[in-house]
Protein backbone atom coordinates (compact mmCIF):
# COMPACT_ATOMS: atom_id res chain seq x y z
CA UNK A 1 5.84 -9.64 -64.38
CA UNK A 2 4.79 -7.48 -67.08
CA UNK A 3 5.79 -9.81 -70.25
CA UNK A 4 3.49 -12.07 -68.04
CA UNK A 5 0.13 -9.74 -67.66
CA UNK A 6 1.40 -8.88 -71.70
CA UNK A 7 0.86 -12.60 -72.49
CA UNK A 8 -2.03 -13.13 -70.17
CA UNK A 9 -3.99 -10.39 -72.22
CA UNK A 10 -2.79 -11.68 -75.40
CA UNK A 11 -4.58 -15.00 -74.56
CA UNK A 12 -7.47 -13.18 -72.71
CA UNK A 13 -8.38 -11.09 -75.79
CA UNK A 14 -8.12 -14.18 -77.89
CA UNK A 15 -10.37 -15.85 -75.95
CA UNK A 16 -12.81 -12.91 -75.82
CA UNK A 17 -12.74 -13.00 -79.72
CA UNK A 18 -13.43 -16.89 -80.05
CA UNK A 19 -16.04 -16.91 -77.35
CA UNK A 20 -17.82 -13.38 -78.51
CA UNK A 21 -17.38 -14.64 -82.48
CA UNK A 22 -18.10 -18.07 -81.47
CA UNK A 23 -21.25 -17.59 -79.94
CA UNK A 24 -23.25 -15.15 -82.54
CA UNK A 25 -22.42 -17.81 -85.07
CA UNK A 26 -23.92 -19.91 -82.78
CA UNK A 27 -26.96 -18.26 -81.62
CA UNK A 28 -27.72 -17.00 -85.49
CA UNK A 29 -25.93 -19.03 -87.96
CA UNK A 30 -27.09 -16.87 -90.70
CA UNK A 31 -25.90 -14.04 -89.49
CA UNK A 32 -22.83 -12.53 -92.01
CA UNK A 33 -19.67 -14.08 -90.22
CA UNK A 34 -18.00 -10.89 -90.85
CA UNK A 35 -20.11 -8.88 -88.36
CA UNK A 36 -19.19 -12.02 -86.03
CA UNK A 37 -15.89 -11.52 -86.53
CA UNK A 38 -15.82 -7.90 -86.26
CA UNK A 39 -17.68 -7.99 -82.95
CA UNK A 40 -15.76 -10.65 -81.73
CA UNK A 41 -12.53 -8.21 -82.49
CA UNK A 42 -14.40 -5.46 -80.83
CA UNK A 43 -14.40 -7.72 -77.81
CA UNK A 44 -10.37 -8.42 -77.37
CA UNK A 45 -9.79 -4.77 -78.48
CA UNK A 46 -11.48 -3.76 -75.06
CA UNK A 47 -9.28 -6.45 -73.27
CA UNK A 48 -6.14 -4.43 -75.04
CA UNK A 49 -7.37 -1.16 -73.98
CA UNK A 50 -7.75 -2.04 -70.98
CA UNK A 51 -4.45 -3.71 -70.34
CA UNK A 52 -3.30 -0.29 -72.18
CA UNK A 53 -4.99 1.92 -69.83
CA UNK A 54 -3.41 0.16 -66.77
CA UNK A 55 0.08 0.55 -68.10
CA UNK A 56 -0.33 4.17 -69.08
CA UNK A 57 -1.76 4.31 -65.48
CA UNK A 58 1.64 2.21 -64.30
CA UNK A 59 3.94 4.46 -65.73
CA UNK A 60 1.97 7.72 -64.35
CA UNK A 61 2.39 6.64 -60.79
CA UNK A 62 6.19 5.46 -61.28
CA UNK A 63 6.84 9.16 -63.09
CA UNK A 64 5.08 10.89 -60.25
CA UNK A 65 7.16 8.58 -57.52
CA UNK A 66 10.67 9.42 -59.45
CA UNK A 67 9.50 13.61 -59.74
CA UNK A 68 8.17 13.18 -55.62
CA UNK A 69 11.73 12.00 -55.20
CA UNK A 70 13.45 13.96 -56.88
CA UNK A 71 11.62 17.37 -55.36
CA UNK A 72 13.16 15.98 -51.58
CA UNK A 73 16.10 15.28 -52.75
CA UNK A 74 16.37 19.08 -54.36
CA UNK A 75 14.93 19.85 -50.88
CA UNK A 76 17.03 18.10 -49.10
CA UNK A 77 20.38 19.60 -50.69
CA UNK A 78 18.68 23.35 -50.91
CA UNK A 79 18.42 22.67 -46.92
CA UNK A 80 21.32 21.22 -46.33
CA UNK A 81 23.42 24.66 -48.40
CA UNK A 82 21.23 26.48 -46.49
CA UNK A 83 22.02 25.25 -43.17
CA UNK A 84 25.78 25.52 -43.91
CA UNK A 85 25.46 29.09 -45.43
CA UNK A 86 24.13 29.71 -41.92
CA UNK A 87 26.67 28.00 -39.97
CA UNK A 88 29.37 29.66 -41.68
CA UNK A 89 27.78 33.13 -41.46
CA UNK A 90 26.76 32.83 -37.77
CA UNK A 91 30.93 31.65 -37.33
CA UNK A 92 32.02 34.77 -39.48
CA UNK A 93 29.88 37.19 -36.66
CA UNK A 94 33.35 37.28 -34.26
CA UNK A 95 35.07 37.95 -37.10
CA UNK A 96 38.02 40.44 -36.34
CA UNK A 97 37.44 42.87 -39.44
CA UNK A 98 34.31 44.93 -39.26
CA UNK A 99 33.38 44.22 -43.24
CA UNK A 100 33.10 40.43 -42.55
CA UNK A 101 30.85 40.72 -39.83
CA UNK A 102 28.80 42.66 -42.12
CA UNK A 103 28.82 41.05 -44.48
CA UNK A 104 27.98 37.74 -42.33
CA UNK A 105 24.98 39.55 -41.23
CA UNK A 106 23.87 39.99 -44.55
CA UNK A 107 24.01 36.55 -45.31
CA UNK A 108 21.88 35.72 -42.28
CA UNK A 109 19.33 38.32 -43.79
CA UNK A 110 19.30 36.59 -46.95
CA UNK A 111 18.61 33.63 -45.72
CA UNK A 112 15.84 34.78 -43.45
CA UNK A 113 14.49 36.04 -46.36
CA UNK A 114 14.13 33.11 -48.77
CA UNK A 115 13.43 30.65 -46.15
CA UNK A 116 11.56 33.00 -43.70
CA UNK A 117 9.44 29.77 -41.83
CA UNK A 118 12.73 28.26 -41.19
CA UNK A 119 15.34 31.06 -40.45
CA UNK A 120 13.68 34.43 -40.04
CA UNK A 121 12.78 34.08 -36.17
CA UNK A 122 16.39 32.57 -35.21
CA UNK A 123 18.29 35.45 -37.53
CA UNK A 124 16.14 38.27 -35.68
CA UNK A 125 17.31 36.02 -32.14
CA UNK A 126 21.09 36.31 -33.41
CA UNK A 127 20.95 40.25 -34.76
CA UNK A 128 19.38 40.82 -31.53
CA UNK A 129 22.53 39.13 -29.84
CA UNK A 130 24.49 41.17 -31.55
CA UNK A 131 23.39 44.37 -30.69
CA UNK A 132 23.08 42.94 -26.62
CA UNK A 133 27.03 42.71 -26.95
CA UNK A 134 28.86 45.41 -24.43
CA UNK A 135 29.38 48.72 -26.06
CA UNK A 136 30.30 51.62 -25.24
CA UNK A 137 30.04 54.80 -27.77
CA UNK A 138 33.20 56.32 -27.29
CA UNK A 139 32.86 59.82 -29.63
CA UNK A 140 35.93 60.31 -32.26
CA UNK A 141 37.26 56.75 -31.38
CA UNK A 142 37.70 55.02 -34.59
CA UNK A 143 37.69 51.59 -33.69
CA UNK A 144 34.35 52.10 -31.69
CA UNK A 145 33.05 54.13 -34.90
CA UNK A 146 33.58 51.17 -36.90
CA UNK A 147 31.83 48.62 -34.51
CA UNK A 148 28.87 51.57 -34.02
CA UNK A 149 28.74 51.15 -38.06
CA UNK A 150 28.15 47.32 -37.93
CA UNK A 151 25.64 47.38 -35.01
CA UNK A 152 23.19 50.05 -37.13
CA UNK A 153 23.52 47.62 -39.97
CA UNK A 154 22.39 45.06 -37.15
CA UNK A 155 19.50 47.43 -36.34
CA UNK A 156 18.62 48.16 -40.43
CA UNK A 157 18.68 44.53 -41.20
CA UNK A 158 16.49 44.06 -37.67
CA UNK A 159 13.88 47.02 -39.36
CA UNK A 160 13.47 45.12 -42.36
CA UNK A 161 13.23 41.92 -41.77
CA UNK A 162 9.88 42.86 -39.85
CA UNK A 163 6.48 43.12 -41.37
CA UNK A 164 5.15 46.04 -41.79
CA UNK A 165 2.01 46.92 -39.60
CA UNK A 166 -0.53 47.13 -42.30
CA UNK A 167 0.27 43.76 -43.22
CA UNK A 168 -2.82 41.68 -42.42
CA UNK A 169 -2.20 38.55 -41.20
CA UNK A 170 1.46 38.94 -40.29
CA UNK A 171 3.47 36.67 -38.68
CA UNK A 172 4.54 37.94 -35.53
CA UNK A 173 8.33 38.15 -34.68
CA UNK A 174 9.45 38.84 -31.09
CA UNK A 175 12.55 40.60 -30.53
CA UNK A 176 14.65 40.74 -27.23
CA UNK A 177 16.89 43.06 -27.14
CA UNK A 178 17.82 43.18 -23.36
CA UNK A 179 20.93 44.85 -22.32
CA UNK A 180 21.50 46.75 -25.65
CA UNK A 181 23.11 49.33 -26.85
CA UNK A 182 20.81 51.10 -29.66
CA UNK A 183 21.67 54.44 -31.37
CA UNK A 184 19.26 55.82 -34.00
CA UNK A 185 17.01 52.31 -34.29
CA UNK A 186 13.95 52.81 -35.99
CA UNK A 187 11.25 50.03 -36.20
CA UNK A 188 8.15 52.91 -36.52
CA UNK A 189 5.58 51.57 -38.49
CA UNK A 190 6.86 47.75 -37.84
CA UNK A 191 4.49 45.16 -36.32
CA UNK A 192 5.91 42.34 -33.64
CA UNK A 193 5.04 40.29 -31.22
CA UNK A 194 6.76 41.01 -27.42
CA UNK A 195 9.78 43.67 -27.29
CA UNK A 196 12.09 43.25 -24.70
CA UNK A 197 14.15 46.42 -24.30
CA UNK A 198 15.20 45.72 -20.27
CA UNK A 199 17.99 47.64 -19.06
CA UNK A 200 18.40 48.88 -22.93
CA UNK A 201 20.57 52.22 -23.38
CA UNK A 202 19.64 54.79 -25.74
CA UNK A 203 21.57 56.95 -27.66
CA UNK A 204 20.27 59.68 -29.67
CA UNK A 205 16.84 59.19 -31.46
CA UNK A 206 15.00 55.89 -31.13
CA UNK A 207 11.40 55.62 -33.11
CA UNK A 208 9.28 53.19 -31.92
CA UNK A 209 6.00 55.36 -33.30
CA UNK A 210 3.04 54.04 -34.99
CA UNK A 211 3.93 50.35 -34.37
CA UNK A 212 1.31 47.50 -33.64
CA UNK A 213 3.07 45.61 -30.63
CA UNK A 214 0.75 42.10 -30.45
CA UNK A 215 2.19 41.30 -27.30
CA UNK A 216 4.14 42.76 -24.53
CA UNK A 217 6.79 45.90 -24.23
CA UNK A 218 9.09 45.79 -21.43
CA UNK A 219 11.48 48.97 -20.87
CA UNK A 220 12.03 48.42 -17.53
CA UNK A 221 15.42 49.77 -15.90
CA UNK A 222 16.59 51.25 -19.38
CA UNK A 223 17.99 54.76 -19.59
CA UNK A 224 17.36 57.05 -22.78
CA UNK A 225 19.80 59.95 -23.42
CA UNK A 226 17.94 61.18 -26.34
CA UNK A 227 14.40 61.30 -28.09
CA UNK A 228 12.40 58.14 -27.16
CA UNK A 229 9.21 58.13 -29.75
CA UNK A 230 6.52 55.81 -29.22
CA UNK A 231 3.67 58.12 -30.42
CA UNK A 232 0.36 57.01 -32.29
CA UNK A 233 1.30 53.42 -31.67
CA UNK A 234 -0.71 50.28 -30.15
CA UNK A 235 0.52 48.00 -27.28
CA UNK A 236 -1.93 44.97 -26.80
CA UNK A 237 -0.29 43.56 -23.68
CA UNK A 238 2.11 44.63 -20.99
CA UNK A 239 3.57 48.14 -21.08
CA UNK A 240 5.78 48.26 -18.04
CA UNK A 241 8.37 51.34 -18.16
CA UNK A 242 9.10 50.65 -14.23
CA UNK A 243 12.60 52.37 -13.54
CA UNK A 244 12.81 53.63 -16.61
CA UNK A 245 15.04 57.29 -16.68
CA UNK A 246 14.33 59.60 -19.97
CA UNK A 247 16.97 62.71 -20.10
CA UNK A 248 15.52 64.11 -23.54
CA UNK A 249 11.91 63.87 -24.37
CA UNK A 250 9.77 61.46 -24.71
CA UNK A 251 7.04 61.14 -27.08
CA UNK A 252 3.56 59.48 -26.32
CA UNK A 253 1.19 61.06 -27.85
CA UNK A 254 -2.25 58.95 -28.95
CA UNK A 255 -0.29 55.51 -27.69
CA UNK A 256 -2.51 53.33 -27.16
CA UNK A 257 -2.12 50.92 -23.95
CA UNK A 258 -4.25 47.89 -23.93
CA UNK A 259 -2.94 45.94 -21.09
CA UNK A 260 -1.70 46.78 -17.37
CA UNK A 261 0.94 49.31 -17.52
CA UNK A 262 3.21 50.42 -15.10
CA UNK A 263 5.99 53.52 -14.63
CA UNK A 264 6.85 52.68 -10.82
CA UNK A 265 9.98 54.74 -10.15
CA UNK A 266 10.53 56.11 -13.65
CA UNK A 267 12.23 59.72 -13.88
CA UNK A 268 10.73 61.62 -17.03
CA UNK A 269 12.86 64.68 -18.37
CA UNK A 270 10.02 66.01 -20.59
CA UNK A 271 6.92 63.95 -21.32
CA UNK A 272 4.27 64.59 -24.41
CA UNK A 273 1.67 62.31 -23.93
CA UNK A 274 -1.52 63.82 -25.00
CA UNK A 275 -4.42 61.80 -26.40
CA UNK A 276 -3.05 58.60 -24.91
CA UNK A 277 -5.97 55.71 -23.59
CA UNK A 278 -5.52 52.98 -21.04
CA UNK A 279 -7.64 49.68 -21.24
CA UNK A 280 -6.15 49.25 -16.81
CA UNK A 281 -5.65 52.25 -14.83
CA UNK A 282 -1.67 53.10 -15.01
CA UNK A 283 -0.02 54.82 -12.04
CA UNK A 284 1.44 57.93 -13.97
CA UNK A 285 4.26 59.30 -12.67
CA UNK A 286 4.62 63.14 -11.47
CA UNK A 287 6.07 64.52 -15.19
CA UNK A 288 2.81 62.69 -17.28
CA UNK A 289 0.28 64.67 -14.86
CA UNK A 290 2.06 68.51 -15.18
């Protein structure tokens, strides 16, 4: 095809020289033939260009085409490591020895991290699994001090894998964490969207303080054996503590509550709630009135 269109303007920019040359001769015979000729030339050198400018064009599209191509097919294998790095490290979680598994969690972080719109939601889902596995702290038990170890690396990877809340238009993460076991887990001045911490047990200090919760905070039917700090931090939507039992102190102070909130049957140890605002009328319990 394109020996054909080569020929084709071969003969077209002849013709454009005979009929352009042709025709001043005609029209003014004593005009100087050379200025015929020259025009004439002028004439199929246009036809050339032309035909030169639609190649160059040609061969820009085909090059753009082959690098398109060639970016999803870099894609495609960058994805397809990717999603086998993650297999791999998701298998490597029930791991027997306690340096694989963190190690494997790790990898998951990695990964959330360099492809965040692809893996950083499901690697917060599977961290969160984690730490909802049964546990119990037994004190100067070594294998249970080695599996406490792993689950605060769960809980450190959790912490920073979340945007911090003066990050302006964050994405928002949610994190369940139903049924867990947590022990010193900090995500103060971290910004989600729901947190699920039903029937959670608490060990020790948990901070929860100056954090912007977008959406809504269940603690229903958890028990906290320690310091529970949620001070100076803002929950837009549900706040329901119902059956919640606190047996070290709680800390409240300037929280700010923006949607209904509940503490139906909660048992408070020691409460410090002062400056805190309600957008709905909570029932308080007995221990936030004193």
């Amino acid at each position: 095809m394109r020996k054909s269109l080569l020929l084709s303007t071969i003969l077209a920019s002849l013709a454009a020289f005979l009929l352009v040359g042709g025709t001043l001769l005609i029209i003014d015979p004593g005009a100087p033939k050379h200025e015929a000729i020259k025009t004439g030339g002028l004439a199929g050198g246009a036809i050339v260009a032309l035909y030169a400018l639609w190649l160059n064009d040609r061969r820009r599209k085909v090059e753009e085409a082959r690098q398109e191509l060639e970016s999803q097919r870099i894609d495609h294998d960058r994805s397809r490591v990717a999603d086998e790095r993650f297999a791999r490290a998701v298998e490597l979680l029930g791991h027997d020895a306690a340096q694989v598994r963190v190690g494997a969690m790790h990898a998951l972080a990695g990964l959330a991290k360099s492809r965040p719109e692809d893996y950083k939601q499901t690697v917060l889902d599977i961290l969160c699994a984690y730490l909802r596995r049964p546990f119990r702290h037994e004190k100067d038990d070594e294998p249970t001090e080695i599996e406490l170890e792993v689950r605060l690396t769960s809980q450190r990877l959790i912490e920073d894998l979340l945007p911090r809340r003066d990050q302006e238009n964050a994405p928002r993460y949610d994190l369940n964490l139903t049924k867990a076991h947590l022990e010193f887990m900090d995500l103060s001045y971290r910004q989600v969207g729901d947190l699920y911490l039903r029937v959670a047990h608490f060990e020790e200090s948990n901070s929860f303080h100056h954090m912007l919760i977008h959406g809504h905070f269940y603690v229903t039917e958890a028990t906290a054996n320690g310091r529970f700090q949620v001070q100076h931090t803002e929950i837009r939507g549900k706040a329901w503590f119902s059956r919640f039992k606190s047996t070290g102190t709680a800390l409240f102070t300037d929280t700010k509550f923006g949607g209904e909130t509940k503490f139906a049957g909660s048992e408070w140890a020691d409460v410090k709630a002062d400056g805190c605002t309600f957008a709905v009328d909570p029932e308080l319990p007995e221990a936030w009135r004193n």
